[in-house]
Protein backbone atom coordinates (compact mmCIF):
# COMPACT_ATOMS: atom_id res chain seq x y z
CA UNK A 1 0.00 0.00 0.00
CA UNK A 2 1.04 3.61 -0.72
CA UNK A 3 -0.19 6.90 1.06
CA UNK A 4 -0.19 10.20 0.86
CA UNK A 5 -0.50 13.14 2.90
CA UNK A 6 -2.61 16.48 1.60
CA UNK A 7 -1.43 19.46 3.89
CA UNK A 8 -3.77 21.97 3.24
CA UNK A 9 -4.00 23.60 6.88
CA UNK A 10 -6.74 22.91 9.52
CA UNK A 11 -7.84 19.81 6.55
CA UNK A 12 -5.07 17.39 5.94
CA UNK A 13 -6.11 14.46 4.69
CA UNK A 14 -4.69 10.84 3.72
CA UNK A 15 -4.99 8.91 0.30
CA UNK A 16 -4.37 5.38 0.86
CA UNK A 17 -3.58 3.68 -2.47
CA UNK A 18 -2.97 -0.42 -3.44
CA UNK A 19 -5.23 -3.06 -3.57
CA UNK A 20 -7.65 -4.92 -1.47
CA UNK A 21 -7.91 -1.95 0.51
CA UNK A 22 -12.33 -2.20 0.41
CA UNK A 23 -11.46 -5.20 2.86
CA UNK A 24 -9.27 -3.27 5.10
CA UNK A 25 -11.90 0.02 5.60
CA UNK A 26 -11.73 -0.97 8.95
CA UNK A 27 -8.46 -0.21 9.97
CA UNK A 28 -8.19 2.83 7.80
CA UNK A 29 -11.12 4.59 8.06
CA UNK A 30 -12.40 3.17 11.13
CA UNK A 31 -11.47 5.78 13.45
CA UNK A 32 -13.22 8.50 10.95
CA UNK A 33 -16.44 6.82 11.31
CA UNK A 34 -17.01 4.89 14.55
CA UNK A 35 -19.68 5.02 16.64
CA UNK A 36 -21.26 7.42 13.75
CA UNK A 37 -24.08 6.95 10.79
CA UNK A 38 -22.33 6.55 7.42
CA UNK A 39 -24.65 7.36 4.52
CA UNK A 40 -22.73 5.33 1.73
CA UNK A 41 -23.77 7.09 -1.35
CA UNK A 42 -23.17 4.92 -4.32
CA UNK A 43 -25.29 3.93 -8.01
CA UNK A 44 -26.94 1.48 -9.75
CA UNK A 45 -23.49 0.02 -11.10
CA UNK A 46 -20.87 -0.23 -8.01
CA UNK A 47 -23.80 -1.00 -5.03
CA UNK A 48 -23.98 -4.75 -6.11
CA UNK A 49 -19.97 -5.44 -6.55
CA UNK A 50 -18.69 -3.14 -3.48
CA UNK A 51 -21.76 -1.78 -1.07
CA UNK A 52 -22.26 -5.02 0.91
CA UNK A 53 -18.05 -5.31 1.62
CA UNK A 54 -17.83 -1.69 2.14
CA UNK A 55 -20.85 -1.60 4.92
CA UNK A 56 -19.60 -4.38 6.75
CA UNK A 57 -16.52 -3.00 7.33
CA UNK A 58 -17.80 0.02 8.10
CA UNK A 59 -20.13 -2.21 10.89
CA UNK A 60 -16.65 -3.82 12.25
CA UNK A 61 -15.23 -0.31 13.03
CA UNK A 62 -18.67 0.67 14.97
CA UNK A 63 -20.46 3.01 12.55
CA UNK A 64 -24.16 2.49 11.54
CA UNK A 65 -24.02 2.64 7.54
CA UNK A 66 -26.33 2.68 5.32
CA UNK A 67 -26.97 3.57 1.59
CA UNK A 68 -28.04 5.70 -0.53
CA UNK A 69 -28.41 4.68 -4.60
CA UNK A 70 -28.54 6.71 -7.34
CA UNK A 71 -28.48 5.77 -11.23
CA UNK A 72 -25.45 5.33 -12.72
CA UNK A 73 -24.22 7.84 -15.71
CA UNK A 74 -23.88 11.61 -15.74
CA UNK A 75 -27.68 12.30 -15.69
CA UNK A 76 -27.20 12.02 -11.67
CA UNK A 77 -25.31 14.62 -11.26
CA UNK A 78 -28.18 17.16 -11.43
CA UNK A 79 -29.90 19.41 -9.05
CA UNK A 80 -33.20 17.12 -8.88
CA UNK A 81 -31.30 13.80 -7.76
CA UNK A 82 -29.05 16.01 -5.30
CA UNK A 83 -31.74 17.01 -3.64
CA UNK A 84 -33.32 13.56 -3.56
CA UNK A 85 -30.21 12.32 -2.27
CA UNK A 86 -30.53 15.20 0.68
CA UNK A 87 -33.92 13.92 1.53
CA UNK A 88 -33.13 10.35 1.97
CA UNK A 89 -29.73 11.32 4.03
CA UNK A 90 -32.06 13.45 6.49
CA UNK A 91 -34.67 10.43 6.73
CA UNK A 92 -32.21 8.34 8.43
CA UNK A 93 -32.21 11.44 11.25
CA UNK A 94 -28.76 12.42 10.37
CA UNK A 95 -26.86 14.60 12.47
CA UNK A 96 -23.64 16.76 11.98
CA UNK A 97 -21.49 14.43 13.58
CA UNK A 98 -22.16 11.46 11.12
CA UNK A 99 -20.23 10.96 7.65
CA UNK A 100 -20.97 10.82 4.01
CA UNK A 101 -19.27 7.98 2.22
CA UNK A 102 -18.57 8.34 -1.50
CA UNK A 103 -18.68 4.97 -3.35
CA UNK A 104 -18.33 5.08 -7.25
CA UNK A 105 -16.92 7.08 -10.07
CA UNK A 106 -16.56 10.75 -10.57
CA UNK A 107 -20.16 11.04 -10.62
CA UNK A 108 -21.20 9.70 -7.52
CA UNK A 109 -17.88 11.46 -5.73
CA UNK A 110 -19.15 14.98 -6.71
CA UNK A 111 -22.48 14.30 -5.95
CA UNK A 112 -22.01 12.87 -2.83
CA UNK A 113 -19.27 15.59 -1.92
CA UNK A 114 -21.48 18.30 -3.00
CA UNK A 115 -24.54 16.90 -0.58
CA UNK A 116 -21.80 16.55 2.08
CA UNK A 117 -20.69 20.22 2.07
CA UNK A 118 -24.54 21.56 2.35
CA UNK A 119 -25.89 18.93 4.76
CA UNK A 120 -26.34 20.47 7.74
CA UNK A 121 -23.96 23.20 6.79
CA UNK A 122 -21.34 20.39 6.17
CA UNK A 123 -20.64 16.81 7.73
CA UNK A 124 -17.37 14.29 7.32
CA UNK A 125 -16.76 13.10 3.62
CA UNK A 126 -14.52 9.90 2.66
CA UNK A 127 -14.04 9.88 -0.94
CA UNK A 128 -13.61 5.44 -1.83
CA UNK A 129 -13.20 6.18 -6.05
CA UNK A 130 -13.92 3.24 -7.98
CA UNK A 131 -12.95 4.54 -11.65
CA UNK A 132 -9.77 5.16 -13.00
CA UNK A 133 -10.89 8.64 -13.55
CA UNK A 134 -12.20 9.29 -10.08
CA UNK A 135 -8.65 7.79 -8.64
CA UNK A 136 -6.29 9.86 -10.23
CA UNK A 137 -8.39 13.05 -10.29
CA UNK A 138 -12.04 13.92 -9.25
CA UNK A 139 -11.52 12.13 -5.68
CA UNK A 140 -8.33 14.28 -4.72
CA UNK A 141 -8.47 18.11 -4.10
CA UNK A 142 -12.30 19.12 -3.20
CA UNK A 143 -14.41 19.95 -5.98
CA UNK A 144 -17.96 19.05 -5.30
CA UNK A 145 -20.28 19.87 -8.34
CA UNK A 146 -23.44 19.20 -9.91
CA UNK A 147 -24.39 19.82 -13.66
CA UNK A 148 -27.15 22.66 -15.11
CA UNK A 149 -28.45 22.56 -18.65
CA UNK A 150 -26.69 25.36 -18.92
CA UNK A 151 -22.69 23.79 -18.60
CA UNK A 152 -21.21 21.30 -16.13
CA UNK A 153 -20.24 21.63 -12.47
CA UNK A 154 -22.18 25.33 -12.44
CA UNK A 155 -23.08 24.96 -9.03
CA UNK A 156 -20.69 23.45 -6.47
CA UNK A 157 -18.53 23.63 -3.78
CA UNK A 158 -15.07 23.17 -2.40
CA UNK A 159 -14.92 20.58 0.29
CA UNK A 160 -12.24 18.73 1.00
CA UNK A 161 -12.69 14.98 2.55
CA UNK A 162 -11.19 13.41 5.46
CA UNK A 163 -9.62 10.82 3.91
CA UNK A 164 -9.35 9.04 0.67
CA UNK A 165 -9.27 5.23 -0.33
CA UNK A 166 -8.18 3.85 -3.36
CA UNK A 167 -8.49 0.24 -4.10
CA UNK A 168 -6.69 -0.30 -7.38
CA UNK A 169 -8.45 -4.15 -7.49
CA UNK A 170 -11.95 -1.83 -8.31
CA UNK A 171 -10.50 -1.56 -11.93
CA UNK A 172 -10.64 -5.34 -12.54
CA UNK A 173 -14.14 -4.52 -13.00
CA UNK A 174 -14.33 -1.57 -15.25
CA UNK A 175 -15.30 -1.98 -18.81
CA UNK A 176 -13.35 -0.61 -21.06
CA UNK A 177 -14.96 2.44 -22.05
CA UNK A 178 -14.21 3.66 -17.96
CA UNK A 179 -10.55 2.64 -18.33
CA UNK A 180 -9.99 4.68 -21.31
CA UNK A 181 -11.98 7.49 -19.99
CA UNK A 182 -9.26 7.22 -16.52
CA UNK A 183 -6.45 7.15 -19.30
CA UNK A 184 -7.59 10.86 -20.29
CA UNK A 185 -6.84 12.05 -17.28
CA UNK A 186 -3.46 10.52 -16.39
CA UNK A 187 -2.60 12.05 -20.29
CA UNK A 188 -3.57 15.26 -18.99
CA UNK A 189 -0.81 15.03 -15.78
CA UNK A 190 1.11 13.88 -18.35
CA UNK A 191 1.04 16.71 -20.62
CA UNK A 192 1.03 19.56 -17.80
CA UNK A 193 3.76 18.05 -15.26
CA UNK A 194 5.14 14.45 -16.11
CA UNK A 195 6.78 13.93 -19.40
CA UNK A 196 8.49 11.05 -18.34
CA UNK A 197 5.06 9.57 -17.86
CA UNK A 198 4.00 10.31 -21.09
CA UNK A 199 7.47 7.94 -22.24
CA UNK A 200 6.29 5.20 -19.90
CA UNK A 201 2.24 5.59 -21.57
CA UNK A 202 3.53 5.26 -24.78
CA UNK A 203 5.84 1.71 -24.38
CA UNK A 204 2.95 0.52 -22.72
CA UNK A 205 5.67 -0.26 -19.38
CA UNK A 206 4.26 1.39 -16.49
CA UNK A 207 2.97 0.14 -13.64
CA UNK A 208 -0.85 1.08 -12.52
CA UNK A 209 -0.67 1.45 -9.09
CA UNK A 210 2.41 3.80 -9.65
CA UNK A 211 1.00 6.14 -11.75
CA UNK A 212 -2.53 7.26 -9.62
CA UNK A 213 0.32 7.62 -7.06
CA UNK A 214 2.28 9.73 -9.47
CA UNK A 215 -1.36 11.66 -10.56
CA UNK A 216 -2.19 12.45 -7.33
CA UNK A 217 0.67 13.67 -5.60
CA UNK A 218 0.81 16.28 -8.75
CA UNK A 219 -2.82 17.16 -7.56
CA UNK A 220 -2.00 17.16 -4.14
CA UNK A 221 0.68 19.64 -4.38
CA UNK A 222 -1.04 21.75 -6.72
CA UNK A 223 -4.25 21.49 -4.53
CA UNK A 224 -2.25 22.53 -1.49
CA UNK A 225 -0.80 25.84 -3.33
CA UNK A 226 -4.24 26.74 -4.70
CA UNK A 227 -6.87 25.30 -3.26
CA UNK A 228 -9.19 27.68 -4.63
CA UNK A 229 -8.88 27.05 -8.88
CA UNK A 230 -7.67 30.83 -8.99
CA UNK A 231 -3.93 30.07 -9.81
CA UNK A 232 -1.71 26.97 -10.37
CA UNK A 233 -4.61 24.42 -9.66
CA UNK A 234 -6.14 25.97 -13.66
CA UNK A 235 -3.47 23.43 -14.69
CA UNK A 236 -5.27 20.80 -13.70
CA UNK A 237 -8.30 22.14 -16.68
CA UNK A 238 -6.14 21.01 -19.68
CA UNK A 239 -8.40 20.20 -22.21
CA UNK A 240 -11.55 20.82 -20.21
CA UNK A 241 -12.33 24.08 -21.54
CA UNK A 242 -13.26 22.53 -24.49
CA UNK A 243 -13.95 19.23 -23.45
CA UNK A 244 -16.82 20.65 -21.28
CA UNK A 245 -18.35 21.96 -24.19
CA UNK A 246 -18.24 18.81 -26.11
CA UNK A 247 -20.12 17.16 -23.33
CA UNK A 248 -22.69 20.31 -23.60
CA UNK A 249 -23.19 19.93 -27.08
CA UNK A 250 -23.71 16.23 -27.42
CA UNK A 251 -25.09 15.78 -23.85
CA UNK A 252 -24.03 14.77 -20.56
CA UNK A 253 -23.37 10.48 -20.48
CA UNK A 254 -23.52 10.76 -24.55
CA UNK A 255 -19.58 11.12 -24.78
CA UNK A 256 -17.66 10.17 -21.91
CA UNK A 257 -15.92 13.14 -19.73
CA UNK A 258 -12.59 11.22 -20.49
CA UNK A 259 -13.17 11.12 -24.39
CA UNK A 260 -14.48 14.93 -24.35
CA UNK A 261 -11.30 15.95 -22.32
CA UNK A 262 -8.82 14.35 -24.97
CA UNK A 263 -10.51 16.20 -27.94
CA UNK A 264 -10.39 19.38 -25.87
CA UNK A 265 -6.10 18.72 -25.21
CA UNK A 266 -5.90 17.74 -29.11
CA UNK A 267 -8.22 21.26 -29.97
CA UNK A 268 -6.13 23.60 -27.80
CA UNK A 269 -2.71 21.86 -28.69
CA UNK A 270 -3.23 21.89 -32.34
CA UNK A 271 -4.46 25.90 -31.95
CA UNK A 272 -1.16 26.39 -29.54
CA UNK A 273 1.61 25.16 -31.91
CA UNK A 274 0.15 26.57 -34.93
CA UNK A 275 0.33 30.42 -33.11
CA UNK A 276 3.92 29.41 -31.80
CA UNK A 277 2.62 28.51 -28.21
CA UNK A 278 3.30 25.37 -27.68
CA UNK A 279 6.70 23.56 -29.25
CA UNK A 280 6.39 21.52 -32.67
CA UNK A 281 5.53 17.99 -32.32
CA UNK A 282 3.91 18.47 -28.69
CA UNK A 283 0.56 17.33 -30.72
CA UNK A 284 1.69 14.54 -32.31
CA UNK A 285 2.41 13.07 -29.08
CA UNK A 286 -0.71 14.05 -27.29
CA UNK A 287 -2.36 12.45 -30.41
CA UNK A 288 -0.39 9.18 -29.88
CA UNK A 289 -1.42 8.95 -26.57
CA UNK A 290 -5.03 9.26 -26.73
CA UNK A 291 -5.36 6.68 -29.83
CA UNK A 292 -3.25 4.16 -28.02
CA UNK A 293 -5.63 4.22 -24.94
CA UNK A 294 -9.05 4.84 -27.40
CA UNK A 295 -9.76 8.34 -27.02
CA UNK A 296 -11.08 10.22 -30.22
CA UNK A 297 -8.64 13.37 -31.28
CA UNK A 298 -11.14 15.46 -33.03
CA UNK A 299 -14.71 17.37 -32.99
CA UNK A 300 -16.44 18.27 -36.24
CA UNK A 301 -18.82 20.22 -34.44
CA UNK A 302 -16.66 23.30 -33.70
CA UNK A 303 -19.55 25.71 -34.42
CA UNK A 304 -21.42 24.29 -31.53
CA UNK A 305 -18.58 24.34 -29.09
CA UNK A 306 -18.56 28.20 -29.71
CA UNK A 307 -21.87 28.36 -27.95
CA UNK A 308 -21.23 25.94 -25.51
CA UNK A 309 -17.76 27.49 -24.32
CA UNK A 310 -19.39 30.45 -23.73
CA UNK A 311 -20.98 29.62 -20.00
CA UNK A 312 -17.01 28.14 -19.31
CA UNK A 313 -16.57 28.92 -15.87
CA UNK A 314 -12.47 29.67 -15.82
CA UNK A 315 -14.08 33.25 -17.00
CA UNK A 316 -12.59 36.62 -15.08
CA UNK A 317 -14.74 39.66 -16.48
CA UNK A 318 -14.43 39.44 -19.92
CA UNK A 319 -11.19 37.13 -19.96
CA UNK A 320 -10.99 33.48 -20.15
CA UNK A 321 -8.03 31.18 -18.90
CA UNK A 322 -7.37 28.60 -20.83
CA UNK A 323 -4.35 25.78 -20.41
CA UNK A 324 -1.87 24.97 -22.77
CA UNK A 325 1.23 23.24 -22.74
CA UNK A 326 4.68 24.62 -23.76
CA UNK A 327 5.55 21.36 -24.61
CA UNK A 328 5.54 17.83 -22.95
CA UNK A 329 5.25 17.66 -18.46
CA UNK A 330 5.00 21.64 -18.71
CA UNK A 331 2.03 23.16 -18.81
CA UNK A 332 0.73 26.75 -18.11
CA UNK A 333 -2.11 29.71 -18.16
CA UNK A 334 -2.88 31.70 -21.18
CA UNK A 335 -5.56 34.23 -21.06
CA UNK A 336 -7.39 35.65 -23.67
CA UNK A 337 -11.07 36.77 -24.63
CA UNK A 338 -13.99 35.52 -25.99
CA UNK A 339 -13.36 36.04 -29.79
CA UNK A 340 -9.95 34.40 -28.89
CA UNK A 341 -11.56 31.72 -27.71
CA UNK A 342 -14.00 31.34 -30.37
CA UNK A 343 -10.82 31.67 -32.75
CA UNK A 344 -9.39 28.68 -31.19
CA UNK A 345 -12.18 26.40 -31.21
CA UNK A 346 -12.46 27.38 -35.15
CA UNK A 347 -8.69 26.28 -35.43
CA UNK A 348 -8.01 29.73 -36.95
């Protein structure tokens, strides 16, 4: 097992990282969630292969769990089931000194984080991701969000958990469609910190448990500088910018977040070299990467992803941030306006 520590003052947590760690909740959560109620918010996919282990462990270190399901896919993450979710939570007469367990993919994590945060005016959160996506990213650093019809994760919070627990054996049972979408987002650390990883991606000769290690110490020292998105942690948006408004324009659970993320890195990349921003050949890699692990390079719809970019929310007055990469493991800020924006989408 590997760990972590996230120092962010007054709510440092630990990520605990290997596998089999679902059957050893008890000794590593335990003392988070004894003698407590545990709402174990979960969906329709991961409650049948992980909610029974998960509770009884839970039960062995003294807390009184119980669960909360919601349907799997991005159509969850929406005001109307967050508020369901609420409803149930307070039904079991939950008080501010019980915890919220998250148990599934990036979905359920900001769902579950987000309902944690406003329950009560906040109660304990332990983040257990079961996606590759949710492992290396969405679990770590404290975004909470739900989606609006208007863009994704528009209303939101940040919360940071108490601890987070990372059983690498979840992946055995991920189709492939989740792995690929997980693969996005190591690409992305990658791109903006870890070019070596990007070597090791490509030959294929890397092992798994490593790199969510790797991913999220990036995010945990990035986190711990900015905790607040209004500096260093933008990084961490490569290619959602645009990938957002892919998911906007085809709607959310039509493309996966992974697959819209590597056509947004492969949009702003291809803009960035050809205006001298990014070094030569920087795409071509990016572009190697994301067809070796399945991801689609491209968006014929760039019309639409005008209008859909427009409710981004890495907006300051009139400027938008947007990330780019200077070339391989170093990525940075580049602001520029609306009509910029609209030029890059356009490839222009």
């Amino acid at each position: 097992m590997r760990s972590l520590r996230v120092n962010i003052p007054e709510r440092e947590y630990d990520i605990y990282i290997g596998g089999g760690l679902l059957g050893r909740a008890a000794e590593l959560i335990g003392g988070l969630t004894a003698g407590k109620k545990a709402a174990v918010i979960t969906d329709s996919n991961v409650s049948p292969l992980y909610c029974g282990a998960l509770c009884r462990e839970l039960a062995l270190a003294g807390a009184r769990p119980f669960k909360v399901v919601v349907e799997a896919g991005e159509n969850s993450k929406s005001l109307d089931v967050f508020g369901r979710v609420c409803s149930e939570i307070m039904r079991n007469d939950f008080s501010r000194s019980d915890c919220v367990v998250a148990l599934g993919g990036g979905v359920v994590g900001d769902l579950a984080g987000f309902a944690a945060s406003t329950a009560l005016r906040g109660v304990r959160l332990i983040q257990i991701p079961t996606t590759l996506l949710s492992q290396v990213d969405s679990s770590v650093g404290g975004k909470t969000a739900v989606n609006l019809p208007e863009g994704k994760n528009l209303v939101g919070t940040f919360y940071q958990p108490s601890a987070v627990l990372i059983d690498t054996d979840t992946l055995k049972t991920l189709p492939g469609r989740e792995v690929s979408c997980g693969m996005a987002e190591i690409i992305k650390y990658a791109a903006i910190r870890d070019a070596k990883m990007g070597e090791e991606l490509l030959s294929g000769d890397y092992d798994i448990e490593d790199i969510i290690a790797r991913c999220c110490a990036i995010k945990a020292r990035i986190v711990e500088a900015d905790e607040r998105d209004t500096g260093e942690r933008m990084l961490l948006n490569f290619g959602h910018t645009i990938g957002h408004a892919v998911e906007n324009r085809l709607g959310y659970g039509t493309i996966s977040h992974g697959a819209a993320v590597a056509i947004g890195m492969c949009v702003i990349t291809e803009y960035a070299e050809r205006a001298g921003l990014t070094d030569s050949g920087t795409l071509a890699v990016i572009k190697r990467l994301c067809e070796k692990y399945g991801l689609p390079t491209a968006f014929d719809d760039r019309e639409g992803l005008i209008a859909a970019a427009g409710h981004d929310k890495k907006r300051s007055g009139d400027k938008i941030s947007v990330v780019l990469v200077r070339r391989m493991g170093e990525g940075y800020c580049y602001k520029t306006d609306k009509s910029g924006l609209e030029a890059i989408i356009r490839g222009e």
